[in-house]
Structures are given as C-alpha cells and as structure tokens.
N, C-alpha and C. Protein backbone atom coordinates (compact mmCIF):
# COMPACT_ATOMS: atom_id res chain seq x y z
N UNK A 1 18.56 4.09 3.59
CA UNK A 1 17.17 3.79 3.26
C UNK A 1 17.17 2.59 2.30
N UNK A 2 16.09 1.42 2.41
CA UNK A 2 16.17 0.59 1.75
C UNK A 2 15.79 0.87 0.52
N UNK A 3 15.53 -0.24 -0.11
CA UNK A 3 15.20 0.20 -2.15
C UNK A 3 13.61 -0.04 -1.86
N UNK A 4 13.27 -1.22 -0.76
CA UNK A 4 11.65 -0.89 -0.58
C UNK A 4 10.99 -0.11 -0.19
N UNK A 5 11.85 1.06 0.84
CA UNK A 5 11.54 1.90 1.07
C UNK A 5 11.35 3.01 0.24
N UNK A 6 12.50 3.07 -0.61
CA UNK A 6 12.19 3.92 -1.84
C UNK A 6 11.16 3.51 -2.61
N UNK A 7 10.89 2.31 -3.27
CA UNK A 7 9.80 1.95 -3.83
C UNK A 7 8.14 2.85 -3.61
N UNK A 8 8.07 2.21 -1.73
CA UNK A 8 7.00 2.72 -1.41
C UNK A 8 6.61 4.35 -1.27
N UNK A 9 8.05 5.26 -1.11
CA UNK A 9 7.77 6.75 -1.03
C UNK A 9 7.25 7.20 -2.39
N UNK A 10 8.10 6.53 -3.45
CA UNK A 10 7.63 6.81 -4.78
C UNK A 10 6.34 6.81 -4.79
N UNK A 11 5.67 5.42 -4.29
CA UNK A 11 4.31 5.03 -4.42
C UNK A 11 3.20 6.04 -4.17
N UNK A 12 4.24 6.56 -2.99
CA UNK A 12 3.63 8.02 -2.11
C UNK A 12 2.94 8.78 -3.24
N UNK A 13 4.34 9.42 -3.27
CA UNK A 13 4.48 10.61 -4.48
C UNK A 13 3.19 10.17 -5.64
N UNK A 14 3.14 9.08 -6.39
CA UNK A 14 2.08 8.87 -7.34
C UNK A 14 1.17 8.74 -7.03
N UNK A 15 0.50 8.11 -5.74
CA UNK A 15 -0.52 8.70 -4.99
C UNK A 15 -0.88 9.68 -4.62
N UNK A 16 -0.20 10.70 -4.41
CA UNK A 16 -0.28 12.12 -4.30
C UNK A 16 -0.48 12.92 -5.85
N UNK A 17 -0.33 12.75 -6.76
CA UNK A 17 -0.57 13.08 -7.92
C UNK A 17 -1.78 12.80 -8.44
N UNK A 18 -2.37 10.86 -8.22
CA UNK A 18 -3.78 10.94 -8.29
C UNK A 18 -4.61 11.16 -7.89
N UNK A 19 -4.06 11.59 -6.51
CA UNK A 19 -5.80 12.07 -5.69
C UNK A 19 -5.76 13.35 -6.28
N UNK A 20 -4.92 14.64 -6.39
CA UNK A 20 -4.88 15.72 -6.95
C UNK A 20 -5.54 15.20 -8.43
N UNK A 21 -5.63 14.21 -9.26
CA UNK A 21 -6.53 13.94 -10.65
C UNK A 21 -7.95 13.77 -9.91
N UNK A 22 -7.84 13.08 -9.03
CA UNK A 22 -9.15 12.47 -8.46
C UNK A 22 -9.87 13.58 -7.88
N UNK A 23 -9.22 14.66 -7.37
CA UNK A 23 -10.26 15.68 -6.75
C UNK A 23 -10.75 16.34 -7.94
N UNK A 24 -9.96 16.64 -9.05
CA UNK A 24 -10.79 17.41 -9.93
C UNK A 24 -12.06 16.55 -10.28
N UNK A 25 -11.78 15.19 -10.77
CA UNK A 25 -12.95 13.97 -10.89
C UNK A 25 -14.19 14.08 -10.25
N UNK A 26 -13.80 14.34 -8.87
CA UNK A 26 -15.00 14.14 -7.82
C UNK A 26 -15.49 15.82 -7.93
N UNK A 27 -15.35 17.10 -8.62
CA UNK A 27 -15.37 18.17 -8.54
C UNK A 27 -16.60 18.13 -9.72
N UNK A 28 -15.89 17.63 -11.03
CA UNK A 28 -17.02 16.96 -11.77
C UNK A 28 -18.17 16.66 -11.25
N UNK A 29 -17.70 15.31 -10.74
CA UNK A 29 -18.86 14.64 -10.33
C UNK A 29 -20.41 15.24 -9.86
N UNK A 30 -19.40 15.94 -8.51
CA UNK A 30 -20.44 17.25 -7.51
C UNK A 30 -20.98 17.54 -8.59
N UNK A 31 -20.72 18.41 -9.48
CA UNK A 31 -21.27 19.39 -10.62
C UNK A 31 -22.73 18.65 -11.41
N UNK A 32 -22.33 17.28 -11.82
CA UNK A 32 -23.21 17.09 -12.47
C UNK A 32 -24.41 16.22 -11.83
N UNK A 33 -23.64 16.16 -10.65
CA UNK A 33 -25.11 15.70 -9.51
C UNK A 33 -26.06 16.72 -9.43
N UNK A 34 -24.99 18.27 -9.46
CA UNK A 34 -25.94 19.18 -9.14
C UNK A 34 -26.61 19.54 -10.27
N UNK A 35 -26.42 19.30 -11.58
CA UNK A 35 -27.44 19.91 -12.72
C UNK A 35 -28.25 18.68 -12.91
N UNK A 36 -28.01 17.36 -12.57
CA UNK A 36 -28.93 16.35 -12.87
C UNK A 36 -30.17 16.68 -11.62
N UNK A 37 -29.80 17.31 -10.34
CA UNK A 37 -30.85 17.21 -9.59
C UNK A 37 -31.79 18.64 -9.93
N UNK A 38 -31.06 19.58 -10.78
CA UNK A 38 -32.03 21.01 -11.35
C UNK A 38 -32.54 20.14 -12.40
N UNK A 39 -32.07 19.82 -13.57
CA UNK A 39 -33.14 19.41 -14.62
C UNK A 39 -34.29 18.74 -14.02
N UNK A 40 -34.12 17.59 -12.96
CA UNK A 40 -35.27 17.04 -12.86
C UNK A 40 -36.24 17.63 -11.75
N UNK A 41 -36.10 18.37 -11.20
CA UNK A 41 -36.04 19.42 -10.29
C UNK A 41 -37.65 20.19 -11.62
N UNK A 42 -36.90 20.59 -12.81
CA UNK A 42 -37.56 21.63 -13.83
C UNK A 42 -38.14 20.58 -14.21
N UNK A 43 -38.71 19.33 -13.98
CA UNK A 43 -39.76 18.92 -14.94
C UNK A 43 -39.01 17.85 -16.21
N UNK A 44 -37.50 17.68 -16.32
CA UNK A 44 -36.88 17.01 -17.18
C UNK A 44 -36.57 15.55 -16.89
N UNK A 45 -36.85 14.40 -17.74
CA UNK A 45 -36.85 13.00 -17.61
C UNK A 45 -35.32 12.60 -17.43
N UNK A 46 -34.91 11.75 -16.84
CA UNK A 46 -33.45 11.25 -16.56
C UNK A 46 -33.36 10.70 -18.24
N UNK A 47 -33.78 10.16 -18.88
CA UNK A 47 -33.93 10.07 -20.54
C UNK A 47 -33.46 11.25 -21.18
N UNK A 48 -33.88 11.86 -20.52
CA UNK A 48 -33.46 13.57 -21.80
C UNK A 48 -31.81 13.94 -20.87
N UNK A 49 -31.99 13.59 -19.67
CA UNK A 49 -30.69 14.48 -19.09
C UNK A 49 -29.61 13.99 -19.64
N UNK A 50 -29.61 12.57 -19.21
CA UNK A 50 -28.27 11.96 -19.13
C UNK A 50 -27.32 11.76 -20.68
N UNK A 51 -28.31 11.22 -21.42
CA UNK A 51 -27.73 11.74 -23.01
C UNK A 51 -26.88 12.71 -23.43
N UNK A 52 -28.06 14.28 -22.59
CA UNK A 52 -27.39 15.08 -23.04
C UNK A 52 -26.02 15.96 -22.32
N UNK A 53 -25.64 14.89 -21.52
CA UNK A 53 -24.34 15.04 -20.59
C UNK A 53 -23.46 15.23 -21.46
N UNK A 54 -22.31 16.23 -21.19
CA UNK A 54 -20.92 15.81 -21.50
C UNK A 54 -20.02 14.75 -21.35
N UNK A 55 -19.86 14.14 -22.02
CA UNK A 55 -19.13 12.85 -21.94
C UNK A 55 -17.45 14.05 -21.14
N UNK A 56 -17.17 12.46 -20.48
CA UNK A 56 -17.37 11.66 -20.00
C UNK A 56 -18.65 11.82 -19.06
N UNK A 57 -19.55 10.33 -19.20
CA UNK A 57 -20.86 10.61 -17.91
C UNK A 57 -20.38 10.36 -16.77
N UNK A 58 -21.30 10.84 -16.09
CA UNK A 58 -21.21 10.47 -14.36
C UNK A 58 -20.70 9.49 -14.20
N UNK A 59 -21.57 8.13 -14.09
CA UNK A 59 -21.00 6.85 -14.06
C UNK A 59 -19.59 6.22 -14.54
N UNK A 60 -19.28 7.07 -15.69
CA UNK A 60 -17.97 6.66 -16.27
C UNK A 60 -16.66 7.84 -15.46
N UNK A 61 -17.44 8.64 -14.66
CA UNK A 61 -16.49 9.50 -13.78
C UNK A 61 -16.21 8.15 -12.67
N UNK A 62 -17.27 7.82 -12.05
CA UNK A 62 -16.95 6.93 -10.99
C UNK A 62 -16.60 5.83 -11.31
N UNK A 63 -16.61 4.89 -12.71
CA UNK A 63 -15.99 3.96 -12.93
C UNK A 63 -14.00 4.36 -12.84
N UNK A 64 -13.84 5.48 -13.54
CA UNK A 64 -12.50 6.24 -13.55
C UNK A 64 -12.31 6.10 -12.39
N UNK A 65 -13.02 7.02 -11.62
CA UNK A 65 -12.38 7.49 -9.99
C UNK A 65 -12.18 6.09 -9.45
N UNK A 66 -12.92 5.12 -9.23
CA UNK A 66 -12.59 3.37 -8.82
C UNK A 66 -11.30 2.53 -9.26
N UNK A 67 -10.94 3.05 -10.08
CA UNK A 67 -10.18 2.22 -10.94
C UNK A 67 -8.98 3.20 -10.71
N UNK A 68 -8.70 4.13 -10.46
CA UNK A 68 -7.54 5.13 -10.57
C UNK A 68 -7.38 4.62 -9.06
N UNK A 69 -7.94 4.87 -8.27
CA UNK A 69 -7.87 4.81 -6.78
C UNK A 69 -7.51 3.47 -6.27
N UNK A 70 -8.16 2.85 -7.00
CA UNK A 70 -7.84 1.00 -7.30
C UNK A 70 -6.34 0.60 -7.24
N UNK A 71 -5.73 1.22 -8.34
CA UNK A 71 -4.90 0.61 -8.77
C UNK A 71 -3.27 1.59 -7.97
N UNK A 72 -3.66 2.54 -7.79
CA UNK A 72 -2.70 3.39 -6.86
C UNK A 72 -2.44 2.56 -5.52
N UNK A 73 -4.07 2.61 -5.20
CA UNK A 73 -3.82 1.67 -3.71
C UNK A 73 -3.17 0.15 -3.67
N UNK A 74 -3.75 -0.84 -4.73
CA UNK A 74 -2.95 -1.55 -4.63
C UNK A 74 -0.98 -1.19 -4.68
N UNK A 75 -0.85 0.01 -5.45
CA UNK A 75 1.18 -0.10 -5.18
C UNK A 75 1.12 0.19 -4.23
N UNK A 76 0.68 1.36 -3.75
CA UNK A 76 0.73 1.89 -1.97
C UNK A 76 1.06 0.42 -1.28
N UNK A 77 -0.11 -0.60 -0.76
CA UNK A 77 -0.34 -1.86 0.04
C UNK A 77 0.63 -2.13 -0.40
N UNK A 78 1.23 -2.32 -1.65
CA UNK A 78 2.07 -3.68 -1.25
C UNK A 78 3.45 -3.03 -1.22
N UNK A 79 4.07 -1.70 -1.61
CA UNK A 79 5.05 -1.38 -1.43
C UNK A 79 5.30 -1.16 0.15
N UNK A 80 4.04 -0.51 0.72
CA UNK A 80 4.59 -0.28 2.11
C UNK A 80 4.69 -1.54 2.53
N UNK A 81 4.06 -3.12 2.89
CA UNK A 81 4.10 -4.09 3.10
C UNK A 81 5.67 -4.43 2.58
N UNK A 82 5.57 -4.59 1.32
CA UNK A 82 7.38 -5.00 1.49
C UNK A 82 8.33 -4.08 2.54
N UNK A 83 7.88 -3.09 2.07
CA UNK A 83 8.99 -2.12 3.10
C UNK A 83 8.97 -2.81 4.88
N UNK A 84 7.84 -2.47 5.23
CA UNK A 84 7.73 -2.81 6.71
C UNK A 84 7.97 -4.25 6.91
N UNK A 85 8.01 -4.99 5.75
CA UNK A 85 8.93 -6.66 6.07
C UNK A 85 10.21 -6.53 5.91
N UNK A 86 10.90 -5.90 4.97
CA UNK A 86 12.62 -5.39 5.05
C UNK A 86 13.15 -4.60 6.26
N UNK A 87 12.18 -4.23 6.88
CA UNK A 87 12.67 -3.44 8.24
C UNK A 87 12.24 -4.23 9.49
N UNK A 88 11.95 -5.94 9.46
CA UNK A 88 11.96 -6.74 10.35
C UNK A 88 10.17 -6.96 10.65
N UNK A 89 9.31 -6.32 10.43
CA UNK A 89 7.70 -6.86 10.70
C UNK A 89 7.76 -8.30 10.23
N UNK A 90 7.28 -8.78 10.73
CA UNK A 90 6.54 -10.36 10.30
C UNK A 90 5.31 -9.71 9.44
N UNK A 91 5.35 -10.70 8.71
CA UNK A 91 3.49 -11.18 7.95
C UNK A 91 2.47 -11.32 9.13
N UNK A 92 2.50 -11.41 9.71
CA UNK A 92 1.47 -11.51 11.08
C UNK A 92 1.35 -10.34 11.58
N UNK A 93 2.30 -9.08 11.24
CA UNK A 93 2.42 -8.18 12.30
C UNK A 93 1.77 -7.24 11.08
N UNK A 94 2.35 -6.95 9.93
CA UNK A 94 1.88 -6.40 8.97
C UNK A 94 0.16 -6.54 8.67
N UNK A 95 -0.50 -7.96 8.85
CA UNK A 95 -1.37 -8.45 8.20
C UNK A 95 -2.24 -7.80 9.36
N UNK A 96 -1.78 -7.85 10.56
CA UNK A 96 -2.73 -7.06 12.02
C UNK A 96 -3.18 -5.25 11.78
N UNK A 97 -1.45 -5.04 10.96
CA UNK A 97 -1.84 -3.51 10.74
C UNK A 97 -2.40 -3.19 9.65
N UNK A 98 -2.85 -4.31 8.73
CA UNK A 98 -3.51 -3.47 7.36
C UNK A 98 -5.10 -4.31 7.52
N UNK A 99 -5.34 -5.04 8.74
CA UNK A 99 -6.26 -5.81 8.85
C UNK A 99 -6.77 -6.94 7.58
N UNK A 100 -5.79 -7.54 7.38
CA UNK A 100 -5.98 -8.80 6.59
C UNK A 100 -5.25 -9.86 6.78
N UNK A 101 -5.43 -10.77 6.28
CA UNK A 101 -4.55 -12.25 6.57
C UNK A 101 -3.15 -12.47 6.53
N UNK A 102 -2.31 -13.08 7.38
CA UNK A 102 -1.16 -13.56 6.80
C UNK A 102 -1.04 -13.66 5.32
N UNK A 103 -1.85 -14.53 4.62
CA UNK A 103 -1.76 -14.99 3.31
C UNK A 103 -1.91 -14.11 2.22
N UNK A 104 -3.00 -13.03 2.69
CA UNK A 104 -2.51 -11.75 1.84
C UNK A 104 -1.56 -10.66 1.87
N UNK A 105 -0.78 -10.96 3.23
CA UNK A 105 0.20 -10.35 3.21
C UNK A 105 1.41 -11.26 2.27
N UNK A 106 1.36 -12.33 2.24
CA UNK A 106 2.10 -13.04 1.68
C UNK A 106 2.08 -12.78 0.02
N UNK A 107 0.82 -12.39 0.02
CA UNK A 107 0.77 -12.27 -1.94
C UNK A 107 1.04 -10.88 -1.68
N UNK A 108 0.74 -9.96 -0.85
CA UNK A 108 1.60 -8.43 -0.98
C UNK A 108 3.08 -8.68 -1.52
N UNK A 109 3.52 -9.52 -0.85
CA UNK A 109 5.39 -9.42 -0.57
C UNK A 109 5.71 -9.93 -1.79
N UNK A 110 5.26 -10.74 -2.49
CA UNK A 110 5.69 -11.98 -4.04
C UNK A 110 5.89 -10.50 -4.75
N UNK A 111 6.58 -10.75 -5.78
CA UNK A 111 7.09 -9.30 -6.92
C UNK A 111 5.43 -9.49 -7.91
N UNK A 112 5.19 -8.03 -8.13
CA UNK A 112 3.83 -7.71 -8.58
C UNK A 112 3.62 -8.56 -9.52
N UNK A 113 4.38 -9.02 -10.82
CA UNK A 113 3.63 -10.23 -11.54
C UNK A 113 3.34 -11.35 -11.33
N UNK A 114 3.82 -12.11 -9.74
CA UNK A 114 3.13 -13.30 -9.10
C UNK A 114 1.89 -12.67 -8.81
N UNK A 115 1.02 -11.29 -8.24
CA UNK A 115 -0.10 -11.02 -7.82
C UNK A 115 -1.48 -11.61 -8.26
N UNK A 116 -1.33 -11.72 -9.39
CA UNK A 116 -2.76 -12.04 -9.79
C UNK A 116 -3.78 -10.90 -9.95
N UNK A 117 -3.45 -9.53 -9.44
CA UNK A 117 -3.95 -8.21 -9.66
C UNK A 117 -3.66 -7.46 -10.94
C-alpha cells in the first residue's frame, strides 16, 4: 500500500469521527428548530427566543457544522486525489471523477501548504 494511500484511509478514519461530532451537531440543531418553532408557535418574538438560547446558537451550530465538514472534506479530496494519481489516474481522469478541472486537480496534488486553503 502506498503512503498516499495511507494518508487518504487515515483521512477516512477522521472523517468518520467528524460526522459522528457532526450528527450530534445536527441533533442539536433539530432540537432547537423544534423549540424555536413552539415558542413562536405560543405567541413568543424571535427577540425573546433567540437570546434566550443556550449558547452555542443555532447559527453558530451551522457555522461549526460548515466549517468542520469543510475542512475534513478538503483532506478527504485531496488525499484520495493524490492517492488515485500514485496508482496511475491522470489529472484528467481524476478531475472527470470528482467533477472539476484539471487545474484543480492540480492544486489537489501540490503538498497542502502550496493550497491556498
């Protein structure tokens, strides 16, 4: 097995750890959709609700959940991309299966601090 290959299973594995963070997140989330739609439901102003949320708020759940999911996916993309170029894919062939350009397959493959991500 190559070392990109290892790279990308790892990637696996930590992807698999944050969606297991991320489902509790989105479990949240559900929850406080559902008491924001009873308070106002009872007659209560989105002014009085949202204040009196438990931090973290909603919005800052889904800024989290974006940004966790964000940044996982980017290692995922580009580890499997290196991998499937060490095992002979072209940038053309890769860029067909993740539906994007040669050229972003090309900034996949550069080592993560050329990214610009």
């Amino acid at each position: 097995m190559s070392e990109e290959t290892r790279r990308f299973l790892a990637a696996l594995d930590e992807l698999d750890e944050a969606l297991d963070e991320l489902s509790g997140m989105h479990a949240r989330m559900k929850q406080r959709i559902t008491e924001i739609r009873s308070a106002q439901a009872a007659g209560r102003q989105l002014a009085e609700i949202v204040p009196a949320e438990d931090p973290p708020l909603l919005v800052q759940l889904l800024t989290q959940s974006a940004d966790l999911l964000h940044s996982y996916g980017t290692t995922v993309r580009r580890t499997e991309a290196q991998a499937l170029h060490s095992e002979g894919m072209t940038m053309e062939q890769i860029g067909k299966l993740f539906g994007v350009t040669r050229q972003r397959v090309s900034t996949l493959l550069r080592p993560s601090g050329d990214m610009g991500e």
